[in-house]
Protein backbone atom coordinates (compact mmCIF):
# COMPACT_ATOMS: atom_id res chain seq x y z
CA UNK A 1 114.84 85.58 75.52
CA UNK A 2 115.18 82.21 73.63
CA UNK A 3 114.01 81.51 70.60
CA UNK A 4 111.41 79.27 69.77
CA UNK A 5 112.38 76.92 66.80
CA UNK A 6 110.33 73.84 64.97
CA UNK A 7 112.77 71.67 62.91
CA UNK A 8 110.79 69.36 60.44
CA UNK A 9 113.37 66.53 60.44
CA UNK A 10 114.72 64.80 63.98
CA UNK A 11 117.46 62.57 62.12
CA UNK A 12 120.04 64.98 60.75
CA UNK A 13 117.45 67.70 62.25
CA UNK A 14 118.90 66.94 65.76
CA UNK A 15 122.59 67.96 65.01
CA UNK A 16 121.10 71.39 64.39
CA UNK A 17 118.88 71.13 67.56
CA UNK A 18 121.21 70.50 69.48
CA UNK A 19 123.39 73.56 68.56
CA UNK A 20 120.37 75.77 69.10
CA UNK A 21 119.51 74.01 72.20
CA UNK A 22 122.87 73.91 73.29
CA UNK A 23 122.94 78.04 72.89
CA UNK A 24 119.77 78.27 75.23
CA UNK A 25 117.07 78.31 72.62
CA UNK A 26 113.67 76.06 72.65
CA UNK A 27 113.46 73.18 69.97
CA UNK A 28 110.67 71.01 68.58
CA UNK A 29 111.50 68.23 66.32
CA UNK A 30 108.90 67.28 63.92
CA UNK A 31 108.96 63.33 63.23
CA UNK A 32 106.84 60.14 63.11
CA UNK A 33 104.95 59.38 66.27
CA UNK A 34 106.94 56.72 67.61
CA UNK A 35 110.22 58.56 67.11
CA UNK A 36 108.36 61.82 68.67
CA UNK A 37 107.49 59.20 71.69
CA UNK A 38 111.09 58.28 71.91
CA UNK A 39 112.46 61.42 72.03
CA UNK A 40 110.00 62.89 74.23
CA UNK A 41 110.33 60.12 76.59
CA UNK A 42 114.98 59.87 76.69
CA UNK A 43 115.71 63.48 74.61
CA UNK A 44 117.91 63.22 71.69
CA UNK A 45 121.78 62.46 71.84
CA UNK A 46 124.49 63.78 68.99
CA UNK A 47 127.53 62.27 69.34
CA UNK A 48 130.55 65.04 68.32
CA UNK A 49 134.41 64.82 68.22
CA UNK A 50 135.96 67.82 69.82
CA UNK A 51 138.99 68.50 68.51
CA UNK A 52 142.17 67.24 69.63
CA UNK A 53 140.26 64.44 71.54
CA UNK A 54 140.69 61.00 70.31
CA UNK A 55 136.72 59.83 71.44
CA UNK A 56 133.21 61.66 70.42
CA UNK A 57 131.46 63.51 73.18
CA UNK A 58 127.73 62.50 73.37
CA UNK A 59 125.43 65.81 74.24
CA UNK A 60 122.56 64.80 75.54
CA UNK A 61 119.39 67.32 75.15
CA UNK A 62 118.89 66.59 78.70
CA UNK A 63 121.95 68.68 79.81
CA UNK A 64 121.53 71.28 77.20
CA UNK A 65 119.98 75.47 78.12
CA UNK A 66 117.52 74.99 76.21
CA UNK A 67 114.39 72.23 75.93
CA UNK A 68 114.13 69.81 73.28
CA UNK A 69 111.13 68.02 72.72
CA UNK A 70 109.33 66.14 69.82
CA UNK A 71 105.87 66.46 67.44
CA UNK A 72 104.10 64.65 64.92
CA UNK A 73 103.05 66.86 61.94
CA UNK A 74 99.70 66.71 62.48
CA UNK A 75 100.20 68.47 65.74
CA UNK A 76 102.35 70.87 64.78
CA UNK A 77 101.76 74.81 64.97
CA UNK A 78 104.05 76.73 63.08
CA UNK A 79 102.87 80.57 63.95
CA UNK A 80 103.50 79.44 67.49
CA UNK A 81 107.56 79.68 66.25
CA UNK A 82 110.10 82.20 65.62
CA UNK A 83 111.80 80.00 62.68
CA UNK A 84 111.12 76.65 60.53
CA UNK A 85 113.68 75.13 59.89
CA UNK A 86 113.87 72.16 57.03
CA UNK A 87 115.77 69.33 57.20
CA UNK A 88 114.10 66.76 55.43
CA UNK A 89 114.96 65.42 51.90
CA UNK A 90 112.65 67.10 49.31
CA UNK A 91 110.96 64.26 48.60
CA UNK A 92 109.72 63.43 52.30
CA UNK A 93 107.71 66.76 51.86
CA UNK A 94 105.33 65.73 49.28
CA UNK A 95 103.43 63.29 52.03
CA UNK A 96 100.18 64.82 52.68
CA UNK A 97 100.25 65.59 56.49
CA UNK A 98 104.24 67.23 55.33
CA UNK A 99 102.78 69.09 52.48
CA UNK A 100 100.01 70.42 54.69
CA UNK A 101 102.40 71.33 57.70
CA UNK A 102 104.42 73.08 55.09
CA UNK A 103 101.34 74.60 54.16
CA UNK A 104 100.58 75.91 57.18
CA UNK A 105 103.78 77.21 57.71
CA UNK A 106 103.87 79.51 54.85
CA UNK A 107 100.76 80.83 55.74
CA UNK A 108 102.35 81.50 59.02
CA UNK A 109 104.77 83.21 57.59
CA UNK A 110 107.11 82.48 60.44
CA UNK A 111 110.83 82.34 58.52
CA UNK A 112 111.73 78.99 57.24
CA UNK A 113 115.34 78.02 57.03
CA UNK A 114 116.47 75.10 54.64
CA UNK A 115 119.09 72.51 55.33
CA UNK A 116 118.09 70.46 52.25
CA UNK A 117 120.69 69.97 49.51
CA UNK A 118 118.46 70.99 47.41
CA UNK A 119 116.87 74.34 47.33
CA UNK A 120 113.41 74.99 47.86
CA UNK A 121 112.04 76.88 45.03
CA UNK A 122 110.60 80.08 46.94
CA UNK A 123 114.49 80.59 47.64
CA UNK A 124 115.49 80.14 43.89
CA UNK A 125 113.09 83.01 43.28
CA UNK A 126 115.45 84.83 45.01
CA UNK A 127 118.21 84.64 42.47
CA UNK A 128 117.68 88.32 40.12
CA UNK A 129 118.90 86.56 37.34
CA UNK A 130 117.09 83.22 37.04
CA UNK A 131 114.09 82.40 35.33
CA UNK A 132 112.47 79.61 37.68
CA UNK A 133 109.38 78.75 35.29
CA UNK A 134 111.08 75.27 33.93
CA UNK A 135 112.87 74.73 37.03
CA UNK A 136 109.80 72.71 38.97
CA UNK A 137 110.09 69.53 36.64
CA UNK A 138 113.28 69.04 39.23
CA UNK A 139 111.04 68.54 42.14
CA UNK A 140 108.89 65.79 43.30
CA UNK A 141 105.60 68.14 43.54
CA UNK A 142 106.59 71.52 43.20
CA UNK A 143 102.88 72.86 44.05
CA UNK A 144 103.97 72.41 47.61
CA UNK A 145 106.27 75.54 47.19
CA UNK A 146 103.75 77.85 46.21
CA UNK A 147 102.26 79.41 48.84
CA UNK A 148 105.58 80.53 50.47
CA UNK A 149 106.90 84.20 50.19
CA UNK A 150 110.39 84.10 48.55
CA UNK A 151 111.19 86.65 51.39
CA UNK A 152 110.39 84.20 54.31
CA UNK A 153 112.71 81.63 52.96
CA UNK A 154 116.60 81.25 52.71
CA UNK A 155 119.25 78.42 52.47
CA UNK A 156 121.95 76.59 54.61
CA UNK A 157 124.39 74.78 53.22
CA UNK A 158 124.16 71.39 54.99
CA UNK A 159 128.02 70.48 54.81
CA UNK A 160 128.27 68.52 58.54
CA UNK A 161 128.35 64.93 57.71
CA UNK A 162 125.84 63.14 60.57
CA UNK A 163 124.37 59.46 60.47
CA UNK A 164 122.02 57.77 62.97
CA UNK A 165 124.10 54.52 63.92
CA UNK A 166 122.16 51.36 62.74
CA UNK A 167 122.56 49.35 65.65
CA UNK A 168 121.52 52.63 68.08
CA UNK A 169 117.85 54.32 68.59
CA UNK A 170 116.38 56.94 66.37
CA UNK A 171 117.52 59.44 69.29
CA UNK A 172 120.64 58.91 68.70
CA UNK A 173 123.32 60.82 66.10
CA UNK A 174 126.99 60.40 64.91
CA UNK A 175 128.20 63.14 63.54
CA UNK A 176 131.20 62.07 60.88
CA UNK A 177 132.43 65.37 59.49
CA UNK A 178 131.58 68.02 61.62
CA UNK A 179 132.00 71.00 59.83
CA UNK A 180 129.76 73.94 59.56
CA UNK A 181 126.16 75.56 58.31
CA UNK A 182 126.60 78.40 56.51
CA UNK A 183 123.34 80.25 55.71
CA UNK A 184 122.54 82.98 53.50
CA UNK A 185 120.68 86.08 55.16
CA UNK A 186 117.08 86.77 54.86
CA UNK A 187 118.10 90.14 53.81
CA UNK A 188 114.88 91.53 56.26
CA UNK A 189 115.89 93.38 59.48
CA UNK A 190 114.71 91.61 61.95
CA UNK A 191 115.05 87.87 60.44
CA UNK A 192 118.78 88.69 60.34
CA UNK A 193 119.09 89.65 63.61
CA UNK A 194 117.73 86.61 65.05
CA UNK A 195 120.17 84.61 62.42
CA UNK A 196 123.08 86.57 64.10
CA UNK A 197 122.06 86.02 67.63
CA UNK A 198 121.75 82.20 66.75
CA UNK A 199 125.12 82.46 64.72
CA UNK A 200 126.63 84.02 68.17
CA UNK A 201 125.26 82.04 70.74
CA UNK A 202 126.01 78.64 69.21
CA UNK A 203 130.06 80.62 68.88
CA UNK A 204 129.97 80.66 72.54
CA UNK A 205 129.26 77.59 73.73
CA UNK A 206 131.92 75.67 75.59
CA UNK A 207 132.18 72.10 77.41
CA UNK A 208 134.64 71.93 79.85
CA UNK A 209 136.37 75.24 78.60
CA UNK A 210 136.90 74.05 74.92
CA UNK A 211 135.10 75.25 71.65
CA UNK A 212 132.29 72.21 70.92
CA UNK A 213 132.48 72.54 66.19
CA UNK A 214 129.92 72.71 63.99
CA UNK A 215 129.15 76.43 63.82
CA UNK A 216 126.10 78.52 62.32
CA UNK A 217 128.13 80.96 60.00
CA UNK A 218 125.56 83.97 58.32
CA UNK A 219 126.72 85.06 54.92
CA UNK A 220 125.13 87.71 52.47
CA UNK A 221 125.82 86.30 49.37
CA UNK A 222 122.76 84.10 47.67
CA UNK A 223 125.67 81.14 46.59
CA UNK A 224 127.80 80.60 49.38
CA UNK A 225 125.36 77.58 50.05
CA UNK A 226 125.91 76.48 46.43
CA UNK A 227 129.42 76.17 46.51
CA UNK A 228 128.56 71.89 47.50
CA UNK A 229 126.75 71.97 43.83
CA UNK A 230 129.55 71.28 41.93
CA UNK A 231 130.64 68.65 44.30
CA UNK A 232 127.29 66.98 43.64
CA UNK A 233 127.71 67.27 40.40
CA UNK A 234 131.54 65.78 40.28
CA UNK A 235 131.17 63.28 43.17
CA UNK A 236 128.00 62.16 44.03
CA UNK A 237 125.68 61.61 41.55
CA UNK A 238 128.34 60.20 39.16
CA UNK A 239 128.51 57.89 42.27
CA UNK A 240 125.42 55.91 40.54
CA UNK A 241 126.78 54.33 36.81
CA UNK A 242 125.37 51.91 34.79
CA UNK A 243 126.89 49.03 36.41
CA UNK A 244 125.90 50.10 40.39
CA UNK A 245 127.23 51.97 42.74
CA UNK A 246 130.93 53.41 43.52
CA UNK A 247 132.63 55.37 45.57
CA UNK A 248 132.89 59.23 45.71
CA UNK A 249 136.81 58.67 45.39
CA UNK A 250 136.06 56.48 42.08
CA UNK A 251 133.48 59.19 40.45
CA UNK A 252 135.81 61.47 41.22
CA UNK A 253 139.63 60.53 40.65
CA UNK A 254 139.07 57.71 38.33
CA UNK A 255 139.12 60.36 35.39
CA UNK A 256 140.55 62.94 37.37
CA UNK A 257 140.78 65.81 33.96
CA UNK A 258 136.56 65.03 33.37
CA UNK A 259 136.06 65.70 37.10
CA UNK A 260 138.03 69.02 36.48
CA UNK A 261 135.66 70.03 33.64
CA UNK A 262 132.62 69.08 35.10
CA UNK A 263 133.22 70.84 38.18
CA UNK A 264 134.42 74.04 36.05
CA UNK A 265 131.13 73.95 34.74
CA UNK A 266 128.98 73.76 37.52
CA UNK A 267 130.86 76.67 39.33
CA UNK A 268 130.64 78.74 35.93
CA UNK A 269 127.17 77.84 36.36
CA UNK A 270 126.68 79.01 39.72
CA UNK A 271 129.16 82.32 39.06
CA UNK A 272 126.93 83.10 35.86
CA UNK A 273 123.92 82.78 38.52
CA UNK A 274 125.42 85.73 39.91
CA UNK A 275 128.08 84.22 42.78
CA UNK A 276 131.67 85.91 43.29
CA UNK A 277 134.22 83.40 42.38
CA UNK A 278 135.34 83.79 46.21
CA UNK A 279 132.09 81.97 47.59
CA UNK A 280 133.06 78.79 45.44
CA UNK A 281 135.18 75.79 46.71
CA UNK A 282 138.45 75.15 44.29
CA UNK A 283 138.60 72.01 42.72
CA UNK A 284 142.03 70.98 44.14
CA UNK A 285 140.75 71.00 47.88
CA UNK A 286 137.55 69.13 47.05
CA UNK A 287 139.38 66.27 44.92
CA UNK A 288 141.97 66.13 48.27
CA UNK A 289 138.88 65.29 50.41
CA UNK A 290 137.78 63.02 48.03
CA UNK A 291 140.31 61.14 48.39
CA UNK A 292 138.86 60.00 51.50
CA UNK A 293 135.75 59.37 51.03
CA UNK A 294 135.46 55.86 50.25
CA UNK A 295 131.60 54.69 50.15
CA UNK A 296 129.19 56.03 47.68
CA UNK A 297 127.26 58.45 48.28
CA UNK A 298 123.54 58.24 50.55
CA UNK A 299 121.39 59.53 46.66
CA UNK A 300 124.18 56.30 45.28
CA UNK A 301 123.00 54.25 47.95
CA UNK A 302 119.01 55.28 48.25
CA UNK A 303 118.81 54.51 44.60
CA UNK A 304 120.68 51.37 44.66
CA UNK A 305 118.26 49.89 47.25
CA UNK A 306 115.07 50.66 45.63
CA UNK A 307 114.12 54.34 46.22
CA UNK A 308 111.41 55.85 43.79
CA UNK A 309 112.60 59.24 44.23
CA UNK A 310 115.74 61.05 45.58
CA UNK A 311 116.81 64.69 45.84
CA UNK A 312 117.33 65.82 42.24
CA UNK A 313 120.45 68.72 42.82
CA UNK A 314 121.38 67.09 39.25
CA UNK A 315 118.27 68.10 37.10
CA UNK A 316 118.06 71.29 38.86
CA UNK A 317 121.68 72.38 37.71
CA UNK A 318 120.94 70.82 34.49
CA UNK A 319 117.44 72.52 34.16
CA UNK A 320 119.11 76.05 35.77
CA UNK A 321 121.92 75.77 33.17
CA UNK A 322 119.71 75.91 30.79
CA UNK A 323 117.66 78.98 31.60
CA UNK A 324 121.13 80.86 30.97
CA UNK A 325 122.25 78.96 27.88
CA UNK A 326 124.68 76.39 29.33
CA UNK A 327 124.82 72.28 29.16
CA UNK A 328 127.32 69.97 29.57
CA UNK A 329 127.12 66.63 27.86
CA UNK A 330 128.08 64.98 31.35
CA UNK A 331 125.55 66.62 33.51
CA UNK A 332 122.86 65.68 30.81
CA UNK A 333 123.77 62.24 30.80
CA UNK A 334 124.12 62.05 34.70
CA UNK A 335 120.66 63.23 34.90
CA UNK A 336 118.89 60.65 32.24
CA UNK A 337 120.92 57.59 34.30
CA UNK A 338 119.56 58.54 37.15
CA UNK A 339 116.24 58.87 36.04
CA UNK A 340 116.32 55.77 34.29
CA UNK A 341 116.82 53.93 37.85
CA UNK A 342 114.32 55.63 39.46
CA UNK A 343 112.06 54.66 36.61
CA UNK A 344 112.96 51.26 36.83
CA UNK A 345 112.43 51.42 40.82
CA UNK A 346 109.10 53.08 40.43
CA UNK A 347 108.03 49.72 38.55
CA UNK A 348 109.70 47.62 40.31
């Protein structure tokens, strides 16, 4: 039988749609009413490059097993699902009709599944050996969090690169780096099963005979999705300076040693957290891909054109470091640059 699935999120929510969808499984997209119309009235397309083709494919939802279809979050039912899944920047959440469909939710207590760079608290409560109590002041209302059950909540890492084209509809999805989720387990029976039978039937999709990337891979570990946190750290926050914005080859190979040390740290961070060293990324293949990426980063270029609040991955590693006696100068004085700009955007 499919699975039922409500992602809040239809922008970067779609890629992972469309995988489920794509595997036979029922999707709802959770977005503003005219995108909802949109998508309810011409279905959602994700553009993907299969591999040793010189073009993206475009999938539309149209052609797909399973049905796609949109909602507003007012109309929204989350005990009617068999997961959540949340792929909205934690900011977006604190919006009253969000933080009362998130609400809802965890008094559903229907699984939720993160995307977000940032991890929802419920899941940090997860960690044995983390004190969470000063880790809130990270998070743009971290009330929101409370009434879910640690249990009902995990993480995927959300390392696929995806942009909606600015010339195209909101329907529509590029997908830049497709790479894959990986996902921690819920560690409960039957949540894990249903992660596995997503995890295979996305595996076996073809088009035309060939594999279709962009996989669902289920881990045990707690850290495999915070192997990207030290890449935060090194590339993309220090992506926002003093002077405005630069590239994520600049913040990272302009002072190639203090990249090294601050992405030491944040994987000593994440290893004292209780990771093996196996589920982290080393520095030498990150710094390679880096080399490549030449724009700043989206939190560079959110901030730079006026945001009041962004995903704060860099105060929560600060704010977690310190709950086990760590700090680096460099992390501390990422964090107070970037909230001086928000402050200054807040004001106007």
């Amino acid at each position: 039988m499919p699975y039922k699935i409500l992602i809040l999120g239809a922008s970067y929510g779609s890629l992972l749609g469309t995988k489920f969808a794509a595997a036979g499984h029922d999707v709802t997209l959770v977005c503003r009413d005219q995108t909802a119309a949109l998508i309810n009235a011409k279905g959602t397309e994700v553009r993907i490059k299969l591999r040793d083709e010189d073009d993206h494919r475009s999938f539309f939802s149209a052609d797909l097993a399973g049905n796609v279809d949109a909602t507003t979050p007012e109309a929204a039912i989350p005990q009617d699902y068999d997961l959540v899944c949340l792929a909205m920047q934690e900011p977006q959440y604190s919006h009253p009709t969000l933080s009362d469909l998130l609400t809802r939710a965890a008094k559903s207590r229907v699984p939720c599944m993160s995307i977000m760079n940032m991890p929802p608290l419920p899941y940090l409560k997860r960690i044995p050996d983390l004190d969470c109590s000063e880790l809130g002041a990270a998070y743009l209302d971290p009330a929101i969090w409370k009434p879910f059950d640690p249990a009902c909540m995990t993480l995927c890492s959300p390392d696929p690169q995806a942009f909606r084209p600015p010339e195209e509809e909101a329907n529509v999805l590029h997908v830049g780096l497709p790479t894959n989720f990986k996902v921690t387990k819920f560690h409960n029976e039957r949540h894990d099963a249903m992660l596995a039978e997503l995890e295979q039937g996305i595996l076996d999709y073809r088009i035309d005979g060939k594999d279709v990337p962009v996989k669902l891979r289920v881990y045990d570990s707690l850290f495999v999705p915070f192997a990207k946190w030290a890449m935060l750290a090194t590339g993309n926050y220090r992506c926002i300076t003093a002077d405005g914005p630069r590239a994520i080859q600049q913040a990272v190979h302009d002072d190639l040693n203090l990249s090294r040390e601050i992405y030491g740290f944040v994987t000593d961070l994440v290893v004292r957290l209780g990771a093996d060293p196996a589920d982290m990324v080393p520095f030498e293949k990150y710094a390679k891909a880096a080399e490549n990426l030449l724009k700043p980063s989206s939190a560079a270029r959110a901030v730079y054109a006026g945001a009041p609040n962004i995903e704060r991955v860099d105060k929560l590693m600060m704010l977690a470091g310190r709950a086990v006696d760590m700090r680096h100068p460099e992390i501390d004085a990422t964090v107070a640059l970037v909230d001086a700009h928000l402050a200054r955007n807040r004001t106007g």
